[in-house]
Protein backbone atom coordinates (compact mmCIF):
# COMPACT_ATOMS: atom_id res chain seq x y z
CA UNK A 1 100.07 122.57 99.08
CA UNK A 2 98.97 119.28 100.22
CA UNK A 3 96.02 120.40 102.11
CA UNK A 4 94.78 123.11 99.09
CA UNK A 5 94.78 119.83 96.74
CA UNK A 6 93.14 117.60 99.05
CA UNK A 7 90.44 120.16 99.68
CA UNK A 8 90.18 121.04 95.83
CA UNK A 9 90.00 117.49 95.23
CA UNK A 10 86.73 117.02 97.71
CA UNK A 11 85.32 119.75 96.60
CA UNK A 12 85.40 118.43 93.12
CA UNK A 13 83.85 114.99 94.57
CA UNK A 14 80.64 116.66 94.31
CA UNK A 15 80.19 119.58 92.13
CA UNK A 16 77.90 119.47 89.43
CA UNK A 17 80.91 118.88 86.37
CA UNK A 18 82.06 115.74 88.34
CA UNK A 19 78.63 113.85 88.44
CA UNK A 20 78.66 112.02 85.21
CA UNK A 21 81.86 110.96 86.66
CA UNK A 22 81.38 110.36 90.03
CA UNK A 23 78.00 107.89 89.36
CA UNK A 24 80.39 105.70 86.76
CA UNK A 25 83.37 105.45 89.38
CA UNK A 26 81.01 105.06 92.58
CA UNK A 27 78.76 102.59 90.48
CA UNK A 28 82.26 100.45 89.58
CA UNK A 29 83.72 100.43 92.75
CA UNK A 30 81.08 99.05 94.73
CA UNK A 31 80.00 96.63 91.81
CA UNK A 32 83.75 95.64 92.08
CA UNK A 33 83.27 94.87 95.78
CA UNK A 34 79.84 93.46 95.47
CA UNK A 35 81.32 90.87 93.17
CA UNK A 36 84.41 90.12 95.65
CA UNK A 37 82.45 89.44 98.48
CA UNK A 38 80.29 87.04 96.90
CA UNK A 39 83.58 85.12 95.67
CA UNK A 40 85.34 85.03 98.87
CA UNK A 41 82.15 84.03 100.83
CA UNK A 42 81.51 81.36 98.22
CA UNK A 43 85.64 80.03 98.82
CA UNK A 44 84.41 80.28 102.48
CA UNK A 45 81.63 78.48 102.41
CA UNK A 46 82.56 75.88 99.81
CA UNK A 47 86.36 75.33 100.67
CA UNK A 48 87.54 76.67 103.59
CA UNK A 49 84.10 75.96 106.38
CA UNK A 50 83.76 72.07 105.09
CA UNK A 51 87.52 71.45 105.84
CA UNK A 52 87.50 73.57 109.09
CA UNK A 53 83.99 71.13 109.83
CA UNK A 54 86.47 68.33 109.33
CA UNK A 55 88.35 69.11 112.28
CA UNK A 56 84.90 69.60 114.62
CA UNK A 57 84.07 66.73 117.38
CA UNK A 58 80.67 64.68 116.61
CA UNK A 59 79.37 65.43 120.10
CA UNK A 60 76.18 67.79 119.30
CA UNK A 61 76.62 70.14 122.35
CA UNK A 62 80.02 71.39 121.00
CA UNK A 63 79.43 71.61 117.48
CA UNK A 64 76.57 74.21 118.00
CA UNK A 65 78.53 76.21 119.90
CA UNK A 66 81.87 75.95 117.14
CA UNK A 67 79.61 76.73 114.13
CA UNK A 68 78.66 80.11 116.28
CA UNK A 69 82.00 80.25 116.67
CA UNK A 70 83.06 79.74 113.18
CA UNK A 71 80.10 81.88 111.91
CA UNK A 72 81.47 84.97 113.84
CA UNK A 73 85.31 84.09 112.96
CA UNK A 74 84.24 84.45 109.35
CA UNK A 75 82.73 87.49 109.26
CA UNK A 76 85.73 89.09 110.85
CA UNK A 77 88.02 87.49 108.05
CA UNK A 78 85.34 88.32 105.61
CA UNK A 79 85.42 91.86 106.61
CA UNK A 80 88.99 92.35 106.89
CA UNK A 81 89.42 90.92 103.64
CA UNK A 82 87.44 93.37 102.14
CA UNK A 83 89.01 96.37 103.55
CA UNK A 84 92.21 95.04 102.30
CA UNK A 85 90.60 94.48 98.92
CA UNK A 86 89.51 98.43 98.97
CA UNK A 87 92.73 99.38 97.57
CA UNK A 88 92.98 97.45 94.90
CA UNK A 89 89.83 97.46 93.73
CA UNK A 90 90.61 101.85 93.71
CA UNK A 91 93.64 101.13 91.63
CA UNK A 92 91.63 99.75 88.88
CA UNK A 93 89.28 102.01 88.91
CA UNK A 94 90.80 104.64 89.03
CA UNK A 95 92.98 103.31 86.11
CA UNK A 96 90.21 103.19 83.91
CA UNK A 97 88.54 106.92 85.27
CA UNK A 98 91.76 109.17 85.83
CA UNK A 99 91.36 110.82 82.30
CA UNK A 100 87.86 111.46 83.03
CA UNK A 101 88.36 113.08 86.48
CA UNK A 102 91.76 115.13 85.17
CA UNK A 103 90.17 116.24 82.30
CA UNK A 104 87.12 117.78 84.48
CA UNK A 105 89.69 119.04 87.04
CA UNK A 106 91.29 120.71 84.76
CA UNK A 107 88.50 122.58 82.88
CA UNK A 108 87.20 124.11 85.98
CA UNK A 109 90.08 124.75 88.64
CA UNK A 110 92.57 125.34 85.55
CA UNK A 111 90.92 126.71 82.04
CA UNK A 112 93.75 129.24 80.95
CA UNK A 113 96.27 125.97 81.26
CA UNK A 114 97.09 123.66 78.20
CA UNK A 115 94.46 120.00 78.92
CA UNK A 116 96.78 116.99 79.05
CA UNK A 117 96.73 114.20 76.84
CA UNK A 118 94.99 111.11 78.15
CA UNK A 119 97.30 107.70 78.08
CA UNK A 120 96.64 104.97 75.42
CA UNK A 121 93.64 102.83 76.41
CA UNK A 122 96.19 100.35 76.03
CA UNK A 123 99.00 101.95 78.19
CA UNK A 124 96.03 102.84 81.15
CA UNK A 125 95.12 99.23 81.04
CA UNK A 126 98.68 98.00 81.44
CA UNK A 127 99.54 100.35 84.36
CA UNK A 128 96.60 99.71 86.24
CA UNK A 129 97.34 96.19 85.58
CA UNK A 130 100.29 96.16 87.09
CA UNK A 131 99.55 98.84 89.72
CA UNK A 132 97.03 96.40 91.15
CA UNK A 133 99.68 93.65 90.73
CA UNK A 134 101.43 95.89 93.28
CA UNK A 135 98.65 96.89 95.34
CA UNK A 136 97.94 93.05 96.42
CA UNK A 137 101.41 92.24 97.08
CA UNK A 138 101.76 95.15 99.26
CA UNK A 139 98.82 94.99 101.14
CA UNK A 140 99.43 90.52 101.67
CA UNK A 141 102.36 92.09 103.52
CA UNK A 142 100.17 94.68 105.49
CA UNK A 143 97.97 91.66 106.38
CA UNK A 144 100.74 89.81 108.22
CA UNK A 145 101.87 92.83 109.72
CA UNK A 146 98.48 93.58 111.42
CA UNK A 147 99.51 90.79 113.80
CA UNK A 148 102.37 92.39 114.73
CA UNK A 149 101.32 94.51 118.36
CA UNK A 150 102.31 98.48 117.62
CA UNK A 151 102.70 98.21 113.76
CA UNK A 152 99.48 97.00 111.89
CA UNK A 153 97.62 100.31 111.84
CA UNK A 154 101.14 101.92 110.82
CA UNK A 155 102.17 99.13 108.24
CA UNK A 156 98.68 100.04 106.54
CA UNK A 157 99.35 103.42 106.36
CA UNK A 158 102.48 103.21 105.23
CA UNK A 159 102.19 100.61 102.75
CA UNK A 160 99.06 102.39 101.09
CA UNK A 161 100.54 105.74 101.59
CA UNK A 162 103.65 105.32 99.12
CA UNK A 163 101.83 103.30 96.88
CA UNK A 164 98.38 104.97 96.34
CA UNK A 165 101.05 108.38 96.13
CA UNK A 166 103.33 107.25 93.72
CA UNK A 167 100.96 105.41 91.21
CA UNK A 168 97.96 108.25 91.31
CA UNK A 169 100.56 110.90 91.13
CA UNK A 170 102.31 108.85 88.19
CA UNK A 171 98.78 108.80 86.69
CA UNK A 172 98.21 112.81 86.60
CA UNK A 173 101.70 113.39 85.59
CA UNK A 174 101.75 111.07 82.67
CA UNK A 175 99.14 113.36 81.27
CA UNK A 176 101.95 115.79 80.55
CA UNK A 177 105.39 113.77 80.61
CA UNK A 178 106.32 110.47 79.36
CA UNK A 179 106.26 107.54 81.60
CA UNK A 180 110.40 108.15 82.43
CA UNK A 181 109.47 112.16 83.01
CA UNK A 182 106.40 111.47 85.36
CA UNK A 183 108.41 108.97 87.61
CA UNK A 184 111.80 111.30 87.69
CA UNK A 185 109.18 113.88 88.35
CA UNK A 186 107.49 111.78 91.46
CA UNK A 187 111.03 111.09 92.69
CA UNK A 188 112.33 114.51 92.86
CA UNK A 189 108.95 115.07 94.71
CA UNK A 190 108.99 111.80 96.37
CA UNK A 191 108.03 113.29 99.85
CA UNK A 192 105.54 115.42 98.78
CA UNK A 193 104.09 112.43 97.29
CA UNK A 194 104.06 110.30 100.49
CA UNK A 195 102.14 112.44 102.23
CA UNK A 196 99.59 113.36 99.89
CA UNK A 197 99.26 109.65 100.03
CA UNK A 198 99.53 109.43 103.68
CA UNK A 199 95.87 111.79 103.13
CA UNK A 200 94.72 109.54 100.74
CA UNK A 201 94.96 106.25 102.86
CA UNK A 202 93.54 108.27 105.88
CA UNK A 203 90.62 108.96 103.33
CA UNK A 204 90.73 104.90 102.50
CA UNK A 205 90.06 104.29 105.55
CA UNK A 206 86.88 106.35 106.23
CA UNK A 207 83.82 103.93 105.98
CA UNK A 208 81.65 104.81 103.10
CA UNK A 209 83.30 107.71 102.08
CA UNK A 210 86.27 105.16 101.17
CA UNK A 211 84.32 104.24 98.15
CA UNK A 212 84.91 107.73 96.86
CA UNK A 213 88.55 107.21 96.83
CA UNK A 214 89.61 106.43 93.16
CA UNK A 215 87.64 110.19 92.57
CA UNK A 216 89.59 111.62 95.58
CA UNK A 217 92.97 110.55 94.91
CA UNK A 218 93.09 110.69 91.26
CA UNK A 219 91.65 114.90 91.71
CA UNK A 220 94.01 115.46 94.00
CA UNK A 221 97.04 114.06 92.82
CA UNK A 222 96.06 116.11 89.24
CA UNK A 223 95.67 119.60 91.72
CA UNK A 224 98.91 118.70 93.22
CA UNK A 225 101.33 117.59 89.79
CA UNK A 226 99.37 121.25 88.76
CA UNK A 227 100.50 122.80 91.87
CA UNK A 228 104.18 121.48 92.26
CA UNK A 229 104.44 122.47 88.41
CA UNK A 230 103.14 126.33 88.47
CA UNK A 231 105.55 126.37 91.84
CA UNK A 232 108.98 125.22 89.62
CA UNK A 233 107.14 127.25 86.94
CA UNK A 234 107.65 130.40 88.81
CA UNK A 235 110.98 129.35 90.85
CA UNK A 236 112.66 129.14 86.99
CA UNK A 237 111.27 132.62 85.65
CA UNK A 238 112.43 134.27 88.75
């Protein structure tokens, strides 16, 4: 079931009724991250490199080789930064884009079933709001765990796994349930949902085609609330 929706759901990344879609999401996220970089470079360079200078000896010989040093230090943090930041920045967007990608989803994979009703501008805003409230705080405690020998690569997975899960999947079932209904829903499916977010953090952490992810996940969390519903669908008419 897992694998059916995450293929759907790439499939979908590029067929011809997901374009007007995929150009507004892809276009978002990396303005998103285009923006972020410059901000943290310019903390970097304007905060953070004149009080590391601070602690640098006068003598000329060393301080060309500790601004090399320093140079190739912050490019590391820069870079990690930003791959932390990925998630985040694919919780808002995907806030403000799940309607868009459910509602193609469901016209072409599932045209004899009833479309769902998009949430509230108001209510998306909110959630994705406080989704990326979550997102941070779980991935600041990913970051400290990536120093930790044996867990940092699992921590990340594991952090983004449940959370990119439950939220997306929250977001496709709202579309049919109330907000108490989608997250009883989630739970009774709760390990279903991990791992279909387990796929989605493995697909976070693809370079390049991570920028795709807020398409990905929200397509194939809306093929997999579809199939987990059609499955208990049939299970009570037996």
């Amino acid at each position: 079931m897992i694998g059916l929706a995450a293929r759907r759901s790439f499939e979908n990344l590029f067929a011809p009724e997901t374009r007007k879609v995929f150009w507004k999401v892809l276009g978002l996220t990396l303005l998103a991250l285009l923006v972020l970089w410059f901000v943290l470079r310019g903390v970097f360079n304007f905060l953070v490199l004149p009080w590391l200078q601070g602690f640098m000896p006068s003598t000329s010989d060393w301080t060309g080789w500790l601004t090399f040093l320093l140079a190739i230090f912050a490019g590391i943090a820069l870079a990690l930064a930003m791959a932390l930041l990925i998630s985040p920045v694919t919780a808002l967007i995907a806030g403000l884009f799940l309607d868009d990608v459910a509602e193609v989803v469901e016209k072409r994979d599932y045209p004899g079933d009833t479309p769902g009703t998009a949430m509230p501008i108001v209510a998306a805003m909110k959630s994705s709001l406080r989704f990326l409230g979550v997102v941070i705080v779980g991935n600041i405690v990913a970051l400290f765990l990536l120093f930790i020998p044996g867990v940092n690569l699992v921590a990340f997975f594991l952090v983004n796994g449940y959370l990119l899960g439950r939220e997306f999947f929250e977001f496709a079932a709202m579309r049919f349930r109330s907000p108490d209904e989608a997250r009883e829903f989630r739970v009774k499916h709760a390990l279903t949902v991990f791992l279909a977010g387990l796929v989605i953090a493995a697909f976070l952490a693809i370079p390049l085609l991570n920028l795709l992810t807020p398409l990905f996940a929200a397509g194939m969390m809306v093929h997999l609330h579809k199939l987990i519903s059609h499955r208990e669908a049939k299970l009570r008419s037996i």
